[in-house]
PDB file of N, CA and C in Angstrom:
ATOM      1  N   UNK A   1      -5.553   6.960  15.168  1.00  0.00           N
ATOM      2  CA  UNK A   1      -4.607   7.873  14.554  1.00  0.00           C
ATOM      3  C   UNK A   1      -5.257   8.527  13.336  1.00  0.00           C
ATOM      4  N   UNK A   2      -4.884  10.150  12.998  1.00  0.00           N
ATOM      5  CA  UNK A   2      -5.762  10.505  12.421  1.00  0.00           C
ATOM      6  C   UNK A   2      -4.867  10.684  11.156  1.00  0.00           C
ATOM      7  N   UNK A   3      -5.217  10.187   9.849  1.00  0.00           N
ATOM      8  CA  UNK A   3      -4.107  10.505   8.734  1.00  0.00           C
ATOM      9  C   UNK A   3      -4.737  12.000   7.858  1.00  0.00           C
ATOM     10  N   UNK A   4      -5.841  12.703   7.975  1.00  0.00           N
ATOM     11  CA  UNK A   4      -5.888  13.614   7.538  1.00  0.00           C
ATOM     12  C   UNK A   4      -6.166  14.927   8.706  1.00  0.00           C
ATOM     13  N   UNK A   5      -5.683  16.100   8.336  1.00  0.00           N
ATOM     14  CA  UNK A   5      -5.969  17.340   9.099  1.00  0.00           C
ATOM     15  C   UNK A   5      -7.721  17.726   9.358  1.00  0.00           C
ATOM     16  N   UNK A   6      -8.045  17.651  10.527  1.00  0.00           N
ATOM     17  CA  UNK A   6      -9.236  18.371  10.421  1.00  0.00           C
ATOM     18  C   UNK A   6      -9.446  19.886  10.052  1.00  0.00           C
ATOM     19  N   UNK A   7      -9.896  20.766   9.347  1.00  0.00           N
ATOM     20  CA  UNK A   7     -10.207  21.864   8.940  1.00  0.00           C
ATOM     21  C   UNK A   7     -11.228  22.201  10.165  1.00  0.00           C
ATOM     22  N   UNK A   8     -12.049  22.100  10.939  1.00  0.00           N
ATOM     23  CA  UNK A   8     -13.222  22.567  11.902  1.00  0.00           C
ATOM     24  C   UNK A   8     -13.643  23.495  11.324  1.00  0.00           C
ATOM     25  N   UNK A   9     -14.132  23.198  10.590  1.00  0.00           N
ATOM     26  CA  UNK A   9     -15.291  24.393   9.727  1.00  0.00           C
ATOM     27  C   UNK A   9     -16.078  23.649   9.599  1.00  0.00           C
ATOM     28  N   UNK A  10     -16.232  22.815   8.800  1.00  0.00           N
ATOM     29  CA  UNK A  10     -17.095  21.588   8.214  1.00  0.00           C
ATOM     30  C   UNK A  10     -17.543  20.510   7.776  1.00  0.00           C
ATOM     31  N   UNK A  11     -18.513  19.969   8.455  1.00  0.00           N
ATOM     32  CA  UNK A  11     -18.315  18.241   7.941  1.00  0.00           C
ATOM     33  C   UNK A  11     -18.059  17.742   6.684  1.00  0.00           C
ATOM     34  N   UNK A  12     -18.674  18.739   5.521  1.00  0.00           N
ATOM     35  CA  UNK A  12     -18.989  18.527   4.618  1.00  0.00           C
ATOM     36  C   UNK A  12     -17.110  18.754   3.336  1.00  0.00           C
ATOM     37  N   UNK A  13     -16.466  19.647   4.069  1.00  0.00           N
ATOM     38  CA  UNK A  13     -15.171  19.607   3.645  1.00  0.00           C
ATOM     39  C   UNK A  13     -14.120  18.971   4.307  1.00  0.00           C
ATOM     40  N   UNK A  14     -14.895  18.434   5.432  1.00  0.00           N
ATOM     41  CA  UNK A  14     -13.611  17.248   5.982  1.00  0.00           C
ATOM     42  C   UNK A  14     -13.904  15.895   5.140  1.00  0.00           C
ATOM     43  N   UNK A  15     -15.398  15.824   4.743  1.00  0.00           N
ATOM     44  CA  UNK A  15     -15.399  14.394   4.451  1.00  0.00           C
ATOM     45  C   UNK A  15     -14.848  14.417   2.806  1.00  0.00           C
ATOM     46  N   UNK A  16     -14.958  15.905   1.915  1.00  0.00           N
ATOM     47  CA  UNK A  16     -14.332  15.887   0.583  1.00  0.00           C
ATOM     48  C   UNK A  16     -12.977  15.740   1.235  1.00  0.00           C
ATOM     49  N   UNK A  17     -12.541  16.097   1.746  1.00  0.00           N
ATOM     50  CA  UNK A  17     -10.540  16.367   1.798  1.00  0.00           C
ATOM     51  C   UNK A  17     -10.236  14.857   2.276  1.00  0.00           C
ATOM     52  N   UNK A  18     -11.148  14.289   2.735  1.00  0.00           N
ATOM     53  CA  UNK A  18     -10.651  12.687   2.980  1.00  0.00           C
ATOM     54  C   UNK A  18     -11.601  11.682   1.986  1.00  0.00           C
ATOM     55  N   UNK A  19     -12.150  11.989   1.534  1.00  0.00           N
ATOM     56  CA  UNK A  19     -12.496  11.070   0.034  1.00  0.00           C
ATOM     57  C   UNK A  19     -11.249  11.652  -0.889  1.00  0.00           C
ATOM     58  N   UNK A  20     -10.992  12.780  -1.083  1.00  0.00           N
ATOM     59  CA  UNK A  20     -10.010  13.366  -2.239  1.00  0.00           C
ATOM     60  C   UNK A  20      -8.811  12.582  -1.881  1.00  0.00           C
ATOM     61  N   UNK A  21      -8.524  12.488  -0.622  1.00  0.00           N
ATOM     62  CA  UNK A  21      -7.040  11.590  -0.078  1.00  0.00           C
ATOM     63  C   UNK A  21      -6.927  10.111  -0.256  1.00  0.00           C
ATOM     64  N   UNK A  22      -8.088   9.387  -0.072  1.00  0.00           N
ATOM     65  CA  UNK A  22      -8.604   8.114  -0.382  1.00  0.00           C
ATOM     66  C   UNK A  22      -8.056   7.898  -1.686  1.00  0.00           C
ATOM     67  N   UNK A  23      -8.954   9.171  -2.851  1.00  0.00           N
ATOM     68  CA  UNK A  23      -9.389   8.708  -3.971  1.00  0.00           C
ATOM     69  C   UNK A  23      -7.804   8.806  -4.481  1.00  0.00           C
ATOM     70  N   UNK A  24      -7.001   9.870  -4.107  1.00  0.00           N
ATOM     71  CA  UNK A  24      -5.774   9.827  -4.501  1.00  0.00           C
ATOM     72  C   UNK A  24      -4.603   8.827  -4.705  1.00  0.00           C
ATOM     73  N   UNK A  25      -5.013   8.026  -3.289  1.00  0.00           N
ATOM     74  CA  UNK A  25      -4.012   7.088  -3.348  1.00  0.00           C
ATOM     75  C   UNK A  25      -4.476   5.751  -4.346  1.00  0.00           C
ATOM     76  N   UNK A  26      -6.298   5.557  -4.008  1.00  0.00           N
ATOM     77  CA  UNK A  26      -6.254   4.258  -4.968  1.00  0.00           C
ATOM     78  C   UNK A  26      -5.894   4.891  -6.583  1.00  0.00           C
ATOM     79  N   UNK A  27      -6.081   5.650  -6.623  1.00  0.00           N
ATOM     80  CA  UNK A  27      -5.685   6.104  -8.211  1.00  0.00           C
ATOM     81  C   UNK A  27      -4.416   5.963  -8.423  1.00  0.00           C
ATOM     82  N   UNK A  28      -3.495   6.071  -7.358  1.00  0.00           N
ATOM     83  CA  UNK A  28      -1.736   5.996  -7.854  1.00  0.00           C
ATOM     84  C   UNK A  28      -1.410   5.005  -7.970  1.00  0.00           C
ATOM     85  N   UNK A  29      -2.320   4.156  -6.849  1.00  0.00           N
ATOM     86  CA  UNK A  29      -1.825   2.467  -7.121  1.00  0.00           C
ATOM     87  C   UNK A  29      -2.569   2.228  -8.572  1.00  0.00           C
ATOM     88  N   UNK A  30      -3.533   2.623  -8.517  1.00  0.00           N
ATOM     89  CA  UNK A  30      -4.367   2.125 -10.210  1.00  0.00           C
ATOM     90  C   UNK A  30      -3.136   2.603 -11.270  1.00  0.00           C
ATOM     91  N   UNK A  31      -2.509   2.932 -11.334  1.00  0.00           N
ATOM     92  CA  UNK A  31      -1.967   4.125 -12.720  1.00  0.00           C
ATOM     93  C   UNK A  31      -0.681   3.270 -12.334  1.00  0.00           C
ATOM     94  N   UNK A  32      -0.200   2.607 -11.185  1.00  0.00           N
ATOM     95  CA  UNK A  32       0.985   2.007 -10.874  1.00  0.00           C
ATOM     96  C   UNK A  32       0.872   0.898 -11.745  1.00  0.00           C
ATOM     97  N   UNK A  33      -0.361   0.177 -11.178  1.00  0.00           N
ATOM     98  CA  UNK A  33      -0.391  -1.298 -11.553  1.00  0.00           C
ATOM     99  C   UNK A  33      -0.259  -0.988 -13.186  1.00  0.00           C
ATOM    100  N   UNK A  34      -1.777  -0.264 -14.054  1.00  0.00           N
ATOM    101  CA  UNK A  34      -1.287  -0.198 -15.214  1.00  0.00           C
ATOM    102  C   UNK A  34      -0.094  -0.182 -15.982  1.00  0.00           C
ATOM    103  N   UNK A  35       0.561   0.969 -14.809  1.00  0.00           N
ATOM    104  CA  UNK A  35       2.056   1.207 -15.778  1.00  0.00           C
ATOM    105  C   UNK A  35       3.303  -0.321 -15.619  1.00  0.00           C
ATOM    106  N   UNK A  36       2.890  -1.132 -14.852  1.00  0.00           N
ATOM    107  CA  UNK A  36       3.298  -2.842 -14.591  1.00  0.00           C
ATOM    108  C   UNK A  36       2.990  -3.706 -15.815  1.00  0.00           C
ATOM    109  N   UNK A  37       1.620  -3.835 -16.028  1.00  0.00           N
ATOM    110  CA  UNK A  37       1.180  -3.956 -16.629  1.00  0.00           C
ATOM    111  C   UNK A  37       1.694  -3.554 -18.407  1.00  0.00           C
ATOM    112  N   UNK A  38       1.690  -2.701 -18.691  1.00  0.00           N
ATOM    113  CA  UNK A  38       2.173  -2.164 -19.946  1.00  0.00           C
ATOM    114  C   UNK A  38       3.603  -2.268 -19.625  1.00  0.00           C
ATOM    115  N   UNK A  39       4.502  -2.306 -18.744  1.00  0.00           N
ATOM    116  CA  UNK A  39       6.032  -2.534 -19.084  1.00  0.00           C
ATOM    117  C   UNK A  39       6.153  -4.071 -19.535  1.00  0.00           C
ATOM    118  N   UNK A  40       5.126  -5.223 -19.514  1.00  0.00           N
ATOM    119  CA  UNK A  40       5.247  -6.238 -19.337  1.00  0.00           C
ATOM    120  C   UNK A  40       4.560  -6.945 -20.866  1.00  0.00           C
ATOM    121  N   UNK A  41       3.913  -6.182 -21.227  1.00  0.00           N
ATOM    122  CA  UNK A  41       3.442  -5.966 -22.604  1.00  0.00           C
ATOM    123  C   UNK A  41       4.227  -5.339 -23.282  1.00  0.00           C
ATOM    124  N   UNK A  42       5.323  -4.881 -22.913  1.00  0.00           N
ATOM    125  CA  UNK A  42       6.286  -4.172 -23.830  1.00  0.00           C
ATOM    126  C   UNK A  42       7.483  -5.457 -24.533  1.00  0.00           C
ATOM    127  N   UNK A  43       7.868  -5.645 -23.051  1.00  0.00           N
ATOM    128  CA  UNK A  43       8.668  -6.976 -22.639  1.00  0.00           C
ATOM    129  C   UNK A  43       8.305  -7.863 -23.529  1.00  0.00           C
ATOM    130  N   UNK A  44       6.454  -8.649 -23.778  1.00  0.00           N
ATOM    131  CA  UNK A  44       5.927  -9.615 -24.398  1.00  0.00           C
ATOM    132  C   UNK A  44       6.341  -9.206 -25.724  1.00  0.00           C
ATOM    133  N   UNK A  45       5.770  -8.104 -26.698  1.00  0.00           N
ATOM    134  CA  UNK A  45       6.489  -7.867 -27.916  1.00  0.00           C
ATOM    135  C   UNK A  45       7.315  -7.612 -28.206  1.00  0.00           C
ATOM    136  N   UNK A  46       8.274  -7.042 -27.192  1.00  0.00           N
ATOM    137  CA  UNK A  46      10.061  -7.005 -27.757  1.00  0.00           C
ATOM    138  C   UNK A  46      10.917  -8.421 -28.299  1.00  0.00           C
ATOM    139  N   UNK A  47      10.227  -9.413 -27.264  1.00  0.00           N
ATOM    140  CA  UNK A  47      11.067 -10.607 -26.782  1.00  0.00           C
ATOM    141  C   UNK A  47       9.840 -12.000 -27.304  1.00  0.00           C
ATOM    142  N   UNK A  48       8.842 -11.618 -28.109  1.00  0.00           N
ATOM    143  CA  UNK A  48       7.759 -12.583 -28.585  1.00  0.00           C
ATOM    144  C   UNK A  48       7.838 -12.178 -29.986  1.00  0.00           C
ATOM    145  N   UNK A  49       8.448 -13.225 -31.016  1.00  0.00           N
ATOM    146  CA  UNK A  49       7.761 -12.838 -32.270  1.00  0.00           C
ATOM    147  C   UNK A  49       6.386 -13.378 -33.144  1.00  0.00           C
ATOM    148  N   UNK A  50       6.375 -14.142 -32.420  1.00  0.00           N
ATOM    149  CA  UNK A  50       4.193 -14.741 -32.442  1.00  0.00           C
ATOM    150  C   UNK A  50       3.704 -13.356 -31.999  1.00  0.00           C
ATOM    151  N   UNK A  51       3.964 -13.021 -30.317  1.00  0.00           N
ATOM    152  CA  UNK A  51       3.107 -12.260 -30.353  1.00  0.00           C
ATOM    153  C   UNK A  51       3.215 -10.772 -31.132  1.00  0.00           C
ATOM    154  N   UNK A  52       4.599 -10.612 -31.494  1.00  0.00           N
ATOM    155  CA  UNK A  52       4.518  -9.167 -32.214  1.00  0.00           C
ATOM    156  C   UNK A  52       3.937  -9.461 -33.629  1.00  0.00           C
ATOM    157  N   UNK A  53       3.868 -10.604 -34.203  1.00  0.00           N
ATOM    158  CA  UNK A  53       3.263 -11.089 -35.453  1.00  0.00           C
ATOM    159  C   UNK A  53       1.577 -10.956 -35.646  1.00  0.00           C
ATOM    160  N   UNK A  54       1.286 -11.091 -34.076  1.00  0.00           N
ATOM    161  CA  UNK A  54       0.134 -11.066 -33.498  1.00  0.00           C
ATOM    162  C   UNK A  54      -0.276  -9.662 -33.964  1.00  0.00           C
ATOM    163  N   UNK A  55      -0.140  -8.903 -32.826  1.00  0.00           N
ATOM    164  CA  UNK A  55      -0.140  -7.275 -32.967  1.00  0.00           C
ATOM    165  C   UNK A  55      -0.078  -6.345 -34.360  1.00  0.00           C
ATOM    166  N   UNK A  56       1.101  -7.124 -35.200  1.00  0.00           N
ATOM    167  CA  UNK A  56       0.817  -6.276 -36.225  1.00  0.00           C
ATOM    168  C   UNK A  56      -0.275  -6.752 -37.244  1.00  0.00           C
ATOM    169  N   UNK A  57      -0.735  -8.081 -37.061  1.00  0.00           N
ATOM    170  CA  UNK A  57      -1.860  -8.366 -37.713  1.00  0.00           C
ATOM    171  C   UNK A  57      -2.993  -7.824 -37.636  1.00  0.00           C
ATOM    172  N   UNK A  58      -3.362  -7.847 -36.616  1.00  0.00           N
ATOM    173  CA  UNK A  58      -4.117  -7.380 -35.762  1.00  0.00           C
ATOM    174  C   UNK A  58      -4.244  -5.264 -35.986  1.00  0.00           C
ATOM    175  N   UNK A  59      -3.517  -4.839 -36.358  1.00  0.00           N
ATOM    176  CA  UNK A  59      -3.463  -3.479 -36.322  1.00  0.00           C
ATOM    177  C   UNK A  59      -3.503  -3.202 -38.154  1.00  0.00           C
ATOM    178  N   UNK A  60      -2.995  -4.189 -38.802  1.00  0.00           N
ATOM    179  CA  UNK A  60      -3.076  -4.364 -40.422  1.00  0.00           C
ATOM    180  C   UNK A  60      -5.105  -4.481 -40.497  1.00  0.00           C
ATOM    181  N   UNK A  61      -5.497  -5.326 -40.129  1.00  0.00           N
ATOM    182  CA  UNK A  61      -6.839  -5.525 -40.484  1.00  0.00           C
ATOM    183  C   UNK A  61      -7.846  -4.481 -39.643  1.00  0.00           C
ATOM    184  N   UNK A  62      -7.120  -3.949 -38.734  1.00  0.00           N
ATOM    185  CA  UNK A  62      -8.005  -2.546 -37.933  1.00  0.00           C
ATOM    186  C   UNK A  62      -7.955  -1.667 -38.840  1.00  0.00           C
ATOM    187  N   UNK A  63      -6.957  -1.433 -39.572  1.00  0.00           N
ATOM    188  CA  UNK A  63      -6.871  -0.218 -40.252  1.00  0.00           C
ATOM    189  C   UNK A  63      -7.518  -0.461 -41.401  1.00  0.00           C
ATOM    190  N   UNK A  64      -7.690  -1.429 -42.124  1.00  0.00           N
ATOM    191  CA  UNK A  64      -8.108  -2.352 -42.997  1.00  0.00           C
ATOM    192  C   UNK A  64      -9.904  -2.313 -43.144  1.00  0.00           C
ATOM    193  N   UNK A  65     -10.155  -2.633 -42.014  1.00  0.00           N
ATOM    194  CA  UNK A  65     -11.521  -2.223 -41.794  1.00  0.00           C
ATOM    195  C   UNK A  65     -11.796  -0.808 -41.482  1.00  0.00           C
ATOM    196  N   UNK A  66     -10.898  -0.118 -41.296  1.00  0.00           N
ATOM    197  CA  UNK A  66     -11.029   1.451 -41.444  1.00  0.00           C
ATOM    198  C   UNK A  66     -11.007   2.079 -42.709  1.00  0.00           C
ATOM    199  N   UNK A  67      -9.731   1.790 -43.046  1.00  0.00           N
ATOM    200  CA  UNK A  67     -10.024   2.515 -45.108  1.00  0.00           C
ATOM    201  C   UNK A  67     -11.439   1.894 -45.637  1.00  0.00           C
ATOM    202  N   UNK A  68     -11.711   0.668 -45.441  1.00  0.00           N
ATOM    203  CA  UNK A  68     -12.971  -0.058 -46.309  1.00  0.00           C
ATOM    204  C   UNK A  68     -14.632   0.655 -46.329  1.00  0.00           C
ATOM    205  N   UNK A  69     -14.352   1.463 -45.133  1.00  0.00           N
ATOM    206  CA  UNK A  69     -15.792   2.221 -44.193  1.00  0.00           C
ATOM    207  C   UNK A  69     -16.505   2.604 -45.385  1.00  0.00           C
TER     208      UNK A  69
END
């Protein structure tokens, strides 16, 4: 079964239009999972106050070592 259209012109733009289709989908799942990922890290500092204690420490001494430059 064929999931992309052949164009019959050329090998060379059938095999881009089915890498581009490939590359499309692992990228949506990639950008999916991330966006899982970061709702769940949202979740951790809404509902963690270690870890939001964490984070803002952590962003106090980044900046910290930034003014000091």
């Amino acid at each position: 079964m064929k999931h992309y259209r052949r164009t019959n012109k050329n090998v060379l733009v059938d095999a881009y239009a089915f890498i581009y289709a490939v590359l499309f989908i692992v990228c949506g799942h990639a950008f999916g999972t991330l966006d899982w990922i970061g709702k769940k890290l949202v979740y951790l500092i809404d509902n963690s106050d270690f870890f939001a204690g964490c984070v803002w420490t952590a962003a106090a001494f980044s900046i910290w070592e930034y003014l000091t430059k």
